[in-house]
Protein backbone atom coordinates (compact mmCIF):
# COMPACT_ATOMS: atom_id res chain seq x y z
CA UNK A 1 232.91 149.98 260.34
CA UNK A 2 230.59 146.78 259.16
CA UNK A 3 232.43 144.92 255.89
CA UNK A 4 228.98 146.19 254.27
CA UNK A 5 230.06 149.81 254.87
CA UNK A 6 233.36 149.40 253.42
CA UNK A 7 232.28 147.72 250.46
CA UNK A 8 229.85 150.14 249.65
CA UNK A 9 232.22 152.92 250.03
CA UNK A 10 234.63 151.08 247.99
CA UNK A 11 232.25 150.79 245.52
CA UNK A 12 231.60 154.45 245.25
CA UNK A 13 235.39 155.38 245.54
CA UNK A 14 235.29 153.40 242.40
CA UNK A 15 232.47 154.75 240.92
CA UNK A 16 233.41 158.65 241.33
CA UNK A 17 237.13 157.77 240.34
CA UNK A 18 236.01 156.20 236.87
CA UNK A 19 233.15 159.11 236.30
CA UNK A 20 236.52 161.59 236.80
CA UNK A 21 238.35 159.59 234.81
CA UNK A 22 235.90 159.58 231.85
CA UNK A 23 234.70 162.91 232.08
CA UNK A 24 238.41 163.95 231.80
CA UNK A 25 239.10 161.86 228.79
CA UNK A 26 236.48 163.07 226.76
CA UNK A 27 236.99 166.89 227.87
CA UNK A 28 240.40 165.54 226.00
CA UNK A 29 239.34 164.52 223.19
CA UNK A 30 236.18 166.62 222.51
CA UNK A 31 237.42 170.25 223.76
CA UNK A 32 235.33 172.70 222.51
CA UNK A 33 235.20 173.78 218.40
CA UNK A 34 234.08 177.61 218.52
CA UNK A 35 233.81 180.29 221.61
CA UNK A 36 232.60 180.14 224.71
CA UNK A 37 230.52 183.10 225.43
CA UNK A 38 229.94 184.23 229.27
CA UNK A 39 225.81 185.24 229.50
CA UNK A 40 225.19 186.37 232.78
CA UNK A 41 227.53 183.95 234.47
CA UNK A 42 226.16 180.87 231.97
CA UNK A 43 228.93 179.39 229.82
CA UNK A 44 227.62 179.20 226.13
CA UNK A 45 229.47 177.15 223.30
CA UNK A 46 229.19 178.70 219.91
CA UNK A 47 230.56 177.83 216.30
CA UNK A 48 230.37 179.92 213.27
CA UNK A 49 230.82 179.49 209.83
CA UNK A 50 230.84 181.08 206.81
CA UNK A 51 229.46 184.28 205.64
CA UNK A 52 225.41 185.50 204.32
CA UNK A 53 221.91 185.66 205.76
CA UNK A 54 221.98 184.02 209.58
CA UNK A 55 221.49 180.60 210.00
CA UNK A 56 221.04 179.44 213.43
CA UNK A 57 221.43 175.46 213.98
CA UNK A 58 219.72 173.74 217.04
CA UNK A 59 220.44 170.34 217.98
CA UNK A 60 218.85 167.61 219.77
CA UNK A 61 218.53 165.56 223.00
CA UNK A 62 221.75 164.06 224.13
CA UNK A 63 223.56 165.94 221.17
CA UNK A 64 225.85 168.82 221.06
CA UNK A 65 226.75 171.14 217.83
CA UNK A 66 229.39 168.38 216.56
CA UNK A 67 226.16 166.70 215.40
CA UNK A 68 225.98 169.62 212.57
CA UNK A 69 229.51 169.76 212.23
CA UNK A 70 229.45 165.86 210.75
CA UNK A 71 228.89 166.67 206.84
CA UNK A 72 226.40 168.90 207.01
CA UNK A 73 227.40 172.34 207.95
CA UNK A 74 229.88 172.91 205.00
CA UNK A 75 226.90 172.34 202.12
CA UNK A 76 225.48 175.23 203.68
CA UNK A 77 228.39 177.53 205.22
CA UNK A 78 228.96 178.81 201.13
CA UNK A 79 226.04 181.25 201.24
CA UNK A 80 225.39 181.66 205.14
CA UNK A 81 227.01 182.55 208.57
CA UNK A 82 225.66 179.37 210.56
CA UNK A 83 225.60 179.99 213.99
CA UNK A 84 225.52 176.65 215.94
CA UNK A 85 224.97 175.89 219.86
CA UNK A 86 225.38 173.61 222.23
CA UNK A 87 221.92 173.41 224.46
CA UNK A 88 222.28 174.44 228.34
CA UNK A 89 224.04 170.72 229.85
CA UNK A 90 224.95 169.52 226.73
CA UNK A 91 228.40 169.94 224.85
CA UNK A 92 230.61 172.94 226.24
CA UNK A 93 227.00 175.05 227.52
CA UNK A 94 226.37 175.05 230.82
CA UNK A 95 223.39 174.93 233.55
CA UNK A 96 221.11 178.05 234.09
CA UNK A 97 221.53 179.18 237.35
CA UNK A 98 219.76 176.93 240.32
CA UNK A 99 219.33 174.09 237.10
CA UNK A 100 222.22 171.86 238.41
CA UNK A 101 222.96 169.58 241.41
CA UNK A 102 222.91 166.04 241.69
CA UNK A 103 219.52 165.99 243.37
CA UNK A 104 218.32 168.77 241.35
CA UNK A 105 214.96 167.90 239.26
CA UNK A 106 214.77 171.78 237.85
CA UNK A 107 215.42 172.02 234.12
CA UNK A 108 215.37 174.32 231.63
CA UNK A 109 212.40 175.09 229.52
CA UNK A 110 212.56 175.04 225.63
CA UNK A 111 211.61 179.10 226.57
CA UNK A 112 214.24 179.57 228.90
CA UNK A 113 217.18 177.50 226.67
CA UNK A 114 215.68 180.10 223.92
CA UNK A 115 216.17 182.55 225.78
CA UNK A 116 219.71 182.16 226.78
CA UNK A 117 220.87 181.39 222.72
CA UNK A 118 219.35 183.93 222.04
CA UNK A 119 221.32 186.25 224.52
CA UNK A 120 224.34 184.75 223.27
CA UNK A 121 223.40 185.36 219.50
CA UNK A 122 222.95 189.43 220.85
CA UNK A 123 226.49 189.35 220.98
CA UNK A 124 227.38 187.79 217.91
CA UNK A 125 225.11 190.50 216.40
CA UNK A 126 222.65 187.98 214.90
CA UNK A 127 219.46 189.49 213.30
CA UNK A 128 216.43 188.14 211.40
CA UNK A 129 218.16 184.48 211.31
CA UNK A 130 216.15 180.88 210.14
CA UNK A 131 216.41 178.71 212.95
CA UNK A 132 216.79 174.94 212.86
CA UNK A 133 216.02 172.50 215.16
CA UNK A 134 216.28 168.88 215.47
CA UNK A 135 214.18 166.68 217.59
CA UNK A 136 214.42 168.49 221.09
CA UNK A 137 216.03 171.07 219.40
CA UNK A 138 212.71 172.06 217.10
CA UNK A 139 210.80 172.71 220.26
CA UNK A 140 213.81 175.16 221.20
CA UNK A 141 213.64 176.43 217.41
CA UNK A 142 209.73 176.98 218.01
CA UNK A 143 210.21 178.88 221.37
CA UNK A 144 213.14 181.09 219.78
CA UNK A 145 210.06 182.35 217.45
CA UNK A 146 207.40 182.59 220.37
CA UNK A 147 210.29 184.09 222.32
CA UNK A 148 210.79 187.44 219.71
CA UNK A 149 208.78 186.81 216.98
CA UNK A 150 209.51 189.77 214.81
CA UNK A 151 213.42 188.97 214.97
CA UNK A 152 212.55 185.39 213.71
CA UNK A 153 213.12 185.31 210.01
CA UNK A 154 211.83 181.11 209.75
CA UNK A 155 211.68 178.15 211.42
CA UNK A 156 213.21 174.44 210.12
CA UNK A 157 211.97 171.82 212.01
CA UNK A 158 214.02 168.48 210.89
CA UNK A 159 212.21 165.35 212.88
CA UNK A 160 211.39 168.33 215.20
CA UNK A 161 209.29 167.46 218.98
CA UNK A 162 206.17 170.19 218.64
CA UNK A 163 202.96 168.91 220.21
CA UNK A 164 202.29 166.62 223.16
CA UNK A 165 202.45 162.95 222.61
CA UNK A 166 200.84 160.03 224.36
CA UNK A 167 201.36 158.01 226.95
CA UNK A 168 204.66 158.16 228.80
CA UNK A 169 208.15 158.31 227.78
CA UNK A 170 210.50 155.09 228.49
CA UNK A 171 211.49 154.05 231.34
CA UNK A 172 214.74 155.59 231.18
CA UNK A 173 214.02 158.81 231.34
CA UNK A 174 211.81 159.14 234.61
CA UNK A 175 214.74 157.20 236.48
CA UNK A 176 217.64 159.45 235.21
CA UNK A 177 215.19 162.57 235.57
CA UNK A 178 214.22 162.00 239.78
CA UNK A 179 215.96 163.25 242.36
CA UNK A 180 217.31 159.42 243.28
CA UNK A 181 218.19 158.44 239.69
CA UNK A 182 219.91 161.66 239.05
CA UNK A 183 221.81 161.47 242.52
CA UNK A 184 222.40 157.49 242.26
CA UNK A 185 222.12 155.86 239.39
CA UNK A 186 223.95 158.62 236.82
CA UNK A 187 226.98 158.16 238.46
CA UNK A 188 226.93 154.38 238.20
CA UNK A 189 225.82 154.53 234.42
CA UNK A 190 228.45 157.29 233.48
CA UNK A 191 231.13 154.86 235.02
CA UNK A 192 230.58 151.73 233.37
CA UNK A 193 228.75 152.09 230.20
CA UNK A 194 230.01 149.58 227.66
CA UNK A 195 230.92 151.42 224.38
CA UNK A 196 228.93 148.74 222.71
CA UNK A 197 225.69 150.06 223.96
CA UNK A 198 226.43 153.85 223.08
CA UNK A 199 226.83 151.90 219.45
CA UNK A 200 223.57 150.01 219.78
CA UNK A 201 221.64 153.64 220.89
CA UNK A 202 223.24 155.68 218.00
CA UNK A 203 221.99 152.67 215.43
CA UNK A 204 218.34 152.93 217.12
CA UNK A 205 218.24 156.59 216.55
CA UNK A 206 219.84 156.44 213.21
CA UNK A 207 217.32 153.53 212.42
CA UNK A 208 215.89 152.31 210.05
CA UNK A 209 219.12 153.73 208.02
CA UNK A 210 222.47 152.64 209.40
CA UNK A 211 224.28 155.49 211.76
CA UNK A 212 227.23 157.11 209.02
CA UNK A 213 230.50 155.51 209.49
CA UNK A 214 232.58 157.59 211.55
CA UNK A 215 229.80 159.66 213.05
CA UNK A 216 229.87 158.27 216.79
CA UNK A 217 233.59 159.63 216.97
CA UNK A 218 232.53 162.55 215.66
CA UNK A 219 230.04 163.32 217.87
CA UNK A 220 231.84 162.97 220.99
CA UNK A 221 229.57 160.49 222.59
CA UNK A 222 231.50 160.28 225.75
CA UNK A 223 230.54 164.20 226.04
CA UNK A 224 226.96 162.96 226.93
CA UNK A 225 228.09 160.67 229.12
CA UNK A 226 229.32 163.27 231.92
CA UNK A 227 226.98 163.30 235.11
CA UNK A 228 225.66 166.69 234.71
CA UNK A 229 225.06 166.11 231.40
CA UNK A 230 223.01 162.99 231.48
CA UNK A 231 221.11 164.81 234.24
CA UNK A 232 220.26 167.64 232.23
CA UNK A 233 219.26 165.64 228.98
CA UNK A 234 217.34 163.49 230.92
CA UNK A 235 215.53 166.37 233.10
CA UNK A 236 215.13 168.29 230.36
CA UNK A 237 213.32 165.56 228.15
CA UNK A 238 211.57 163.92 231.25
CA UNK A 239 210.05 166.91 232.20
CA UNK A 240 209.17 168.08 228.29
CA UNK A 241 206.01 167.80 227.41
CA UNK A 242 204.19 170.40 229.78
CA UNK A 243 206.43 172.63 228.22
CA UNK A 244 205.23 171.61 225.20
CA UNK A 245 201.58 171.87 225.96
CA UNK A 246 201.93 175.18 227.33
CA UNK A 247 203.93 176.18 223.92
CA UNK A 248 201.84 174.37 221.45
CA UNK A 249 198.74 176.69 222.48
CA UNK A 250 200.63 179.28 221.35
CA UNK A 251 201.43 178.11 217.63
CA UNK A 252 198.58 179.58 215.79
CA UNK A 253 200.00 183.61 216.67
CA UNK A 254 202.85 182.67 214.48
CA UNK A 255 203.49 184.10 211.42
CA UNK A 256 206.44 183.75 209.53
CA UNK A 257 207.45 180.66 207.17
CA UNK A 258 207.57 177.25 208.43
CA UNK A 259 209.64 174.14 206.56
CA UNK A 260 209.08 170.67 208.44
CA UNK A 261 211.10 167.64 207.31
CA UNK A 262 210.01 164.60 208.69
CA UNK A 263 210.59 160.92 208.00
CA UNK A 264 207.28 158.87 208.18
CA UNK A 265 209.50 155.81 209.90
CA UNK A 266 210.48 157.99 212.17
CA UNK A 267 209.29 156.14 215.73
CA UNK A 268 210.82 158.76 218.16
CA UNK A 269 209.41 161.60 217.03
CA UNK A 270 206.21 160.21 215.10
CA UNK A 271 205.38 162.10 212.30
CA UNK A 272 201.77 161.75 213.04
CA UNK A 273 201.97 163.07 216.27
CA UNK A 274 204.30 166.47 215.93
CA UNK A 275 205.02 167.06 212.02
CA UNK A 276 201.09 166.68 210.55
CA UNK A 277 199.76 168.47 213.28
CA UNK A 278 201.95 171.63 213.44
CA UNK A 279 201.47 171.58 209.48
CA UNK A 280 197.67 172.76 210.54
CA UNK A 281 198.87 174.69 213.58
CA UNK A 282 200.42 177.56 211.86
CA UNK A 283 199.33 179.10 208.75
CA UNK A 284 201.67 178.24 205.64
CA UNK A 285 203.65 175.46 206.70
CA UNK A 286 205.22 173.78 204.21
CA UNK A 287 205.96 169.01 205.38
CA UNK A 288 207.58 167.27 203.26
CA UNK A 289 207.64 163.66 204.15
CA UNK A 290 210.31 161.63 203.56
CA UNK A 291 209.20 157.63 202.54
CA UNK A 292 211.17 155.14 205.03
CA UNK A 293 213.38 158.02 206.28
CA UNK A 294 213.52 157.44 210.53
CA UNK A 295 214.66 159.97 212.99
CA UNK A 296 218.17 161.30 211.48
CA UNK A 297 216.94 163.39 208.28
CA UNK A 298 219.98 165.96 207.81
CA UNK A 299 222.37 163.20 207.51
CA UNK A 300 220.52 160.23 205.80
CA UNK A 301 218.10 162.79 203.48
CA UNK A 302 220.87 165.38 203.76
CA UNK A 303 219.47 167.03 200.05
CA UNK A 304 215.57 167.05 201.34
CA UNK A 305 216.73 168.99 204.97
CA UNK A 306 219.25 171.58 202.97
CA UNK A 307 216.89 172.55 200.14
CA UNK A 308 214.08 172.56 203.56
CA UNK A 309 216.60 175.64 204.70
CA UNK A 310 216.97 177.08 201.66
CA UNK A 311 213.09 177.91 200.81
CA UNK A 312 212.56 179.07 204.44
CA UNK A 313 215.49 181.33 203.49
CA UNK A 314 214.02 182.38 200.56
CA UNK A 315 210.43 182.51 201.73
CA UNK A 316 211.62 185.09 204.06
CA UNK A 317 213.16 187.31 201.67
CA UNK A 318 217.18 186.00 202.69
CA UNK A 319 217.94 184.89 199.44
């Protein structure tokens, strides 16, 4: 064997080793807050709280429940059972079936991640709930409606994706979402990411308000960090917007009340290119657009999101 071959095995000794390492750390120190639900051989992490009218939570790209868990979920648990989720990849949730694999590009549709929540809120005996969805999660929010319409009481969409945007996503993405990156360079990046530059991403979503104190321990960042995980979020977000356009054409058949909160400094999910165009897309959709406000709403406009939930709830009868 050439001294090439052994360093390069070396290296990926290393590289596995530390992903293991990681990965079992953060299972550690992030284990899962609610149930784990088995639907159709598909592990799905669920919280509940409190007691009223259904509430179903929805979080975003690279997120997991904790995200609602972080001073936000007890203002509303007094006069609702939330029902919260971690996304198919993300948090405790796993894969669909034929979704994972290093080398895998498949992901799962906002329809089909729908679709499984959904099967898991069966169980849990949810009816007529409001959904809420942030960012990614608000196309998932959207499809739970186009999904069963009549057993949708409202939709929230907080800084919610909805229509399809221009030009391409960064760079990031399509790297982490091919068959290569996925197999090659995940591995690399879930071993030696610094902790400083998890702080610097959670500041650029948070931005232009500072992230909370506290909120990246919280979160369980290292939870996104695992290799299948980064090659779902990425998969799933690289491979999002014909999804979208396929969804968006449905919009108009909805009926049922819509709340959108949206910040108009918001420069991941423009305002101008998902929030004031759904607004028109179905009938009786209420914006309200928060001045300065970027990309984080529910924590940094906390009041504006919560009294977002409570008129869907009462414009569909729940309170």
């Amino acid at each position: 064997m050439s001294v090439l071959a052994i360093l390069v095995l070396g290296f990926v000794l290393v590289v596995q080793w530390r992903c293991s390492a990681r990965e079992a750390a953060a299972a550690w120190d992030y284990p899962p807050q609610g149930r784990i639900l088995d639907i159709d051989g598909t592990p799905v992490h669920v919280l509940t709280q409190g007691a009223g009218p259904d509430l179903v939570l929805i979080h975003g790209a690279n997120g997991n429940l904790r995200d609602w868990t972080f001073n936000f979920v007890d203002q509303l648990s007094d006069r609702y059972r939330v029902i919260m989720f971690d996304r198919p990849g993300l948090g405790w949730t796993g894969r669909l079936p034929g979704k994972s694999g290093a080398w895998n590009v498949r992901h799962e549709s906002p329809l089909e991640q729908a679709a499984l929540l959904q099967k898991a809120a069966d169980i849990l005996g949810v009816e007529n709930a409001v959904v809420v969805g942030h960012s990614f999660g608000g196309a998932v929010a959207l499809a739970w409606a186009l999904n069963r319409p009549e057993q949708t009481a409202g939709i929230v969409m907080l800084a919610g994706v909805s229509n399809p945007w221009p030009g391409d996503l960064e760079r990031t993405y399509t790297v982490l979402g091919s068959a290569a990156g996925g197999a090659l360079v995940v591995p690399v990046i879930s071993a030696f990411l610094p902790q400083s530059y998890i702080d610097s991403g959670v500041e650029s979503i948070f931005a232009p308000q500072p992230a909370p104190q506290g909120y990246v321990q919280h979160v369980g960042d290292t939870l996104a960090l695992r290799r299948e995980s980064m090659r779902a979020n990425a998969r799933q977000v690289n491979f999002l917007r014909p999804d979208i356009v396929k969804m968006s054409k449905r919009y108009g058949d909805l009926n049922l009340p819509v709340e959108i909160v949206h910040g108009d400094a918001d420069t991941i999910v423009p305002l101008e290119v998902h929030a004031r165009p759904l607004s028109k897309q179905i009938p009786g959709t209420h914006l309200t657009i928060l001045p300065g406000i970027g990309h984080m709403p529910h924590h940094v406009a906390r009041d504006a999101a919560i009294a977002a939930i409570d008129r869907a709830a009462a414009r569909a009868g729940l309170r």
